[in-house]
N, C-alpha and C. Protein backbone atom coordinates (compact mmCIF):
# COMPACT_ATOMS: atom_id res chain seq x y z
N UNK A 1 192.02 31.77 149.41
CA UNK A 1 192.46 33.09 149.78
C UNK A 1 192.74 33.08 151.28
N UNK A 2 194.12 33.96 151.62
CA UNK A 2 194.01 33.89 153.17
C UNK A 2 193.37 35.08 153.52
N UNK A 3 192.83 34.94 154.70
CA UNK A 3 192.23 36.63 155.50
C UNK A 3 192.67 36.66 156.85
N UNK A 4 193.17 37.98 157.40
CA UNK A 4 193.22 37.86 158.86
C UNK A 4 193.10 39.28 159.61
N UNK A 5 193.08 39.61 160.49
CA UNK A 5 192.80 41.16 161.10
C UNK A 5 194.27 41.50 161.22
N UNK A 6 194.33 42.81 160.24
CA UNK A 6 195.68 43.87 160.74
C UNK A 6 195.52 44.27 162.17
N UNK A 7 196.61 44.31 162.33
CA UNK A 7 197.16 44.34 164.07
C UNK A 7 196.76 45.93 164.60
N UNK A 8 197.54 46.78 163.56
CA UNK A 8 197.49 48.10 164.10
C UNK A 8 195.93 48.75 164.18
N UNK A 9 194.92 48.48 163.18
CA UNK A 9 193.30 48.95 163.21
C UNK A 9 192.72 47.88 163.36
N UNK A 10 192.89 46.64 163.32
CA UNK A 10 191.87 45.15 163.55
C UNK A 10 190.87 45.17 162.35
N UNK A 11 191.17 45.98 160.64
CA UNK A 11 190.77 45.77 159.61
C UNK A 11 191.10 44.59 158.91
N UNK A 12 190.02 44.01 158.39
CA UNK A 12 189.86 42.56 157.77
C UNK A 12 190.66 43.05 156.33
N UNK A 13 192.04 41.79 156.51
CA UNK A 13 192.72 42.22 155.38
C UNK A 13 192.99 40.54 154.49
N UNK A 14 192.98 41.05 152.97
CA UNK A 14 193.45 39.55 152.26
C UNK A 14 194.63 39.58 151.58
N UNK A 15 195.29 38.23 151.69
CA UNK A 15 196.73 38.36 151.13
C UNK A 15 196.51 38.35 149.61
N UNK A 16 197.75 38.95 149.43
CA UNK A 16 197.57 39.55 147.52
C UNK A 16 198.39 38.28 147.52
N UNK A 17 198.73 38.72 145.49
CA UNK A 17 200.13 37.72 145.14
C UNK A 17 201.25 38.64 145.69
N UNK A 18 201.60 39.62 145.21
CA UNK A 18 202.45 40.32 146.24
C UNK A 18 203.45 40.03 147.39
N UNK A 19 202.61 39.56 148.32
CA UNK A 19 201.82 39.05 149.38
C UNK A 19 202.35 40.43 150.66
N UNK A 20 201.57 41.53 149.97
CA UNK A 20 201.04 42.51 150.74
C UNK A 20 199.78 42.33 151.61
N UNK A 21 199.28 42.97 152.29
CA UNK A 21 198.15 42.79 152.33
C UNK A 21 197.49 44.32 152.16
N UNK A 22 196.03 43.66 151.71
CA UNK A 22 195.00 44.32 150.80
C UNK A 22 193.91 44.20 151.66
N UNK A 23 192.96 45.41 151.92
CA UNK A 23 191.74 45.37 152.36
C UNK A 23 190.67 45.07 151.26
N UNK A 24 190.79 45.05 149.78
CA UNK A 24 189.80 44.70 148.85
C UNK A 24 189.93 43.27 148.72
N UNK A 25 188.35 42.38 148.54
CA UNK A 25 189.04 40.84 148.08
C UNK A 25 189.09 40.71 146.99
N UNK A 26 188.76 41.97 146.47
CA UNK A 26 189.30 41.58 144.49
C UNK A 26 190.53 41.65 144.26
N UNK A 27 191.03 42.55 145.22
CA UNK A 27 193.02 42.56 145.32
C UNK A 27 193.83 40.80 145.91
N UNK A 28 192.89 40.27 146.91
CA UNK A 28 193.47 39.33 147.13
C UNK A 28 193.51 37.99 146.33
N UNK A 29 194.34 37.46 146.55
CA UNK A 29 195.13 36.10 146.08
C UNK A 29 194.19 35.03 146.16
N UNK A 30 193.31 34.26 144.63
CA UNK A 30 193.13 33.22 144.79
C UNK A 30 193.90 31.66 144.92
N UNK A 31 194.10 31.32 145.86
CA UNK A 31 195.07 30.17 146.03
C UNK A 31 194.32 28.70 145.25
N UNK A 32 195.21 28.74 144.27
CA UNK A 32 194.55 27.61 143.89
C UNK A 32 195.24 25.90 143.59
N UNK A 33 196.44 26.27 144.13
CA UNK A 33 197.14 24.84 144.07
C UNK A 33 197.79 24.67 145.90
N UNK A 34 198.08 23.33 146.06
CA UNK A 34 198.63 22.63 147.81
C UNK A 34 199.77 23.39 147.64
N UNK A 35 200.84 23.74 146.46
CA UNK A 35 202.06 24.50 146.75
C UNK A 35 202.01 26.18 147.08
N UNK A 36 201.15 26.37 146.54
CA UNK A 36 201.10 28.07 146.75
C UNK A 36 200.57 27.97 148.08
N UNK A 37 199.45 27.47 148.46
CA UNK A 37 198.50 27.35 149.72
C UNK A 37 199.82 27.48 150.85
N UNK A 38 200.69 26.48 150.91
CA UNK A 38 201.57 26.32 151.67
C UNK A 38 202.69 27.18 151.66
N UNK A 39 202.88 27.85 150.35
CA UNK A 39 203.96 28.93 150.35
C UNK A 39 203.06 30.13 151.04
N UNK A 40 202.00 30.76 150.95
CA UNK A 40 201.30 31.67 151.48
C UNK A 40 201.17 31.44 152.97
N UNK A 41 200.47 30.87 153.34
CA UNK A 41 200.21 30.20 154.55
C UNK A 41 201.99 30.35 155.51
N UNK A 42 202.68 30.21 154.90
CA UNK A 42 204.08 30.25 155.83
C UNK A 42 204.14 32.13 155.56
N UNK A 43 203.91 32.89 154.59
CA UNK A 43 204.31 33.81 154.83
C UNK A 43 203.18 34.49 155.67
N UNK A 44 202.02 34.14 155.83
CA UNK A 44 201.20 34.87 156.38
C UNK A 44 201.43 34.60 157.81
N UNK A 45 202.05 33.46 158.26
CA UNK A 45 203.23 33.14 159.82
C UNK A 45 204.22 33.89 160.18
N UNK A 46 204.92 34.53 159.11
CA UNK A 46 205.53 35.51 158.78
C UNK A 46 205.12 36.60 159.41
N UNK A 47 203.54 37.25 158.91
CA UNK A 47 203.42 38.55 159.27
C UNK A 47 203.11 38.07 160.66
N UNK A 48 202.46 37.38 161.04
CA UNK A 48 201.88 37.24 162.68
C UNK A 48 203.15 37.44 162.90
N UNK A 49 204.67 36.88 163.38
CA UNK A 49 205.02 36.66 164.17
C UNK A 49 205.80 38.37 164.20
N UNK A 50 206.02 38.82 163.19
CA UNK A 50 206.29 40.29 163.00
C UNK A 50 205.10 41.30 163.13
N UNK A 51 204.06 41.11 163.64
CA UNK A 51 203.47 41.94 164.20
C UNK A 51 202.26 42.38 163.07
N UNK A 52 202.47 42.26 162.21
CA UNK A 52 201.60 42.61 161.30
C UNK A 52 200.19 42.37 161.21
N UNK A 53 200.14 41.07 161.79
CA UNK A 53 198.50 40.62 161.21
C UNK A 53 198.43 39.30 162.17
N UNK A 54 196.86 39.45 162.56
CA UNK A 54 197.06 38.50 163.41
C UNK A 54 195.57 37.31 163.54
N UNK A 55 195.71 36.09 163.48
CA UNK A 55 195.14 34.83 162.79
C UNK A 55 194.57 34.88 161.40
N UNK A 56 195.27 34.91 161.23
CA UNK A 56 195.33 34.21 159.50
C UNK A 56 194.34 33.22 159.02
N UNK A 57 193.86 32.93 158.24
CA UNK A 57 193.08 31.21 157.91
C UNK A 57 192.70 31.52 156.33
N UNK A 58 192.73 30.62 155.59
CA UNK A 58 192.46 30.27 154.55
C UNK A 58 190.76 30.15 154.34
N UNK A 59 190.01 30.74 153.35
CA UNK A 59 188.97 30.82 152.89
C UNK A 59 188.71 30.33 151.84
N UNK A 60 187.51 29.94 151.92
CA UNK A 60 186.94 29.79 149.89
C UNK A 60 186.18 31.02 149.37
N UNK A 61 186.47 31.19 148.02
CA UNK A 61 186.27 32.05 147.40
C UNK A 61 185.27 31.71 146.51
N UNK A 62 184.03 32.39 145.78
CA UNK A 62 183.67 32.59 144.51
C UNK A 62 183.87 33.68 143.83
N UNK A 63 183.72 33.14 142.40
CA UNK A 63 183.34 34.46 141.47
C UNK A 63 181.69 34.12 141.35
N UNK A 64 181.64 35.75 141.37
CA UNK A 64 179.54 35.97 140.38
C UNK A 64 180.18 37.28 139.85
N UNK A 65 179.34 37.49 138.53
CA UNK A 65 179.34 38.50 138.21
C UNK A 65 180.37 39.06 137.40
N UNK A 66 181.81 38.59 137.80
CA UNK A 66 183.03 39.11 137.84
C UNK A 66 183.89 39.38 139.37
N UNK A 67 182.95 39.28 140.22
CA UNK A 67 183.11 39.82 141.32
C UNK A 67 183.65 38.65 142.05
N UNK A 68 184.72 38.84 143.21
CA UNK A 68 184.84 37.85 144.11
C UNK A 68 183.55 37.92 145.69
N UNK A 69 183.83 36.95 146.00
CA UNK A 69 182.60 36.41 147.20
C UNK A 69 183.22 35.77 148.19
N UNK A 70 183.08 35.66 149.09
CA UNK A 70 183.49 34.19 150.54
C UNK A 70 182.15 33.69 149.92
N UNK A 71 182.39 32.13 149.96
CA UNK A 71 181.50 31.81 150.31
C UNK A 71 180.53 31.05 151.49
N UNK A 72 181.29 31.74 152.36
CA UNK A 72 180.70 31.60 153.78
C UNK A 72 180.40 32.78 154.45
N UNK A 73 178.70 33.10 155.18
CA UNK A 73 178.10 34.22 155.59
C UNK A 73 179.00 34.85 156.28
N UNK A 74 180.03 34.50 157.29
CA UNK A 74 180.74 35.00 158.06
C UNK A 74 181.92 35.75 157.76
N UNK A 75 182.51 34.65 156.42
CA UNK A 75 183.59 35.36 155.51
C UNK A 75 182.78 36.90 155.21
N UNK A 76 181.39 36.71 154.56
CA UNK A 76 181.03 37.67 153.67
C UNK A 76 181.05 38.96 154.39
N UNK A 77 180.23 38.75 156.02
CA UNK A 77 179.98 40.22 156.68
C UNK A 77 181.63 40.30 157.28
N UNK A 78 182.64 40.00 157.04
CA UNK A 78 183.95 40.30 157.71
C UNK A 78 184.72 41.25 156.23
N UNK A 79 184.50 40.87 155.42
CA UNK A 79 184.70 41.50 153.87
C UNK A 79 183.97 42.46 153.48
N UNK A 80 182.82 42.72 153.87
CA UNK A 80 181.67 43.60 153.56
C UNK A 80 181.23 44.16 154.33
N UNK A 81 181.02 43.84 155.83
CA UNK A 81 180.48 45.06 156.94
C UNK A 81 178.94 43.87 157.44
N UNK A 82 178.68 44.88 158.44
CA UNK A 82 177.49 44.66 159.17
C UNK A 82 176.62 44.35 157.87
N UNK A 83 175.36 43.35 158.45
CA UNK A 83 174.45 43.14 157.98
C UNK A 83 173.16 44.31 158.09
N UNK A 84 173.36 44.74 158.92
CA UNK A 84 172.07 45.58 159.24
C UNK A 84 172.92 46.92 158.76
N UNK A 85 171.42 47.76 158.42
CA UNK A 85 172.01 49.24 158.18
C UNK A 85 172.00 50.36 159.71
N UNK A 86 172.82 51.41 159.35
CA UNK A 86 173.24 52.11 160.30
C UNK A 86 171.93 53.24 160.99
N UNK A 87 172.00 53.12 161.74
CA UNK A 87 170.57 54.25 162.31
C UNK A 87 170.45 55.48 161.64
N UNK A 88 169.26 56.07 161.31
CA UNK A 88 169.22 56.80 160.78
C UNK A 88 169.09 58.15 161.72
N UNK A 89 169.24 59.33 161.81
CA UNK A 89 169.28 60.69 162.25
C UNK A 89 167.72 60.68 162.70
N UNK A 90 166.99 61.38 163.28
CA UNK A 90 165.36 61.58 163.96
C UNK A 90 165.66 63.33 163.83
């Protein structure tokens, strides 16, 4: 899957098949062959250079559950949010 920050809010977005981009990673595109990888990967050069989205990189993905995953901690809190919860009111 590719991921990269939209330009206009700096929201963590993943390329669909489409190849829109999607803030859900259940919307985005599992890449699973060297030809798609490389057809994606050029269009996601595409949006950088048009303003759209900016560093791109290719991720690994799981399924659990049904559900998609990064499976890297860093992928996960960039897809999902902060690790810690938000302060509470006093």
């Amino acid at each position: 899957m590719i991921v990269a920050s939209r330009l206009t809010d700096g929201r963590v977005v993943f390329l669909a098949e489409d190849t829109l981009w999607v803030e859900s990673i259940e919307d985005g595109l599992v890449i699973e062959s060297d030809a798609l990888r490389a057809q994606m990967l050029e269009h996601a050069e595409r949006a950088v250079d048009s303003g759209a989205v900016v560093d791109p990189y290719l991720i690994d993905v799981v399924t659990r559950d049904g559900h998609r995953y990064p499976s890297q901690l860093r992928e996960s809190i960039r897809a999902f949010g902060p690790t810690v919860s938000k302060p509470t009111a006093r």
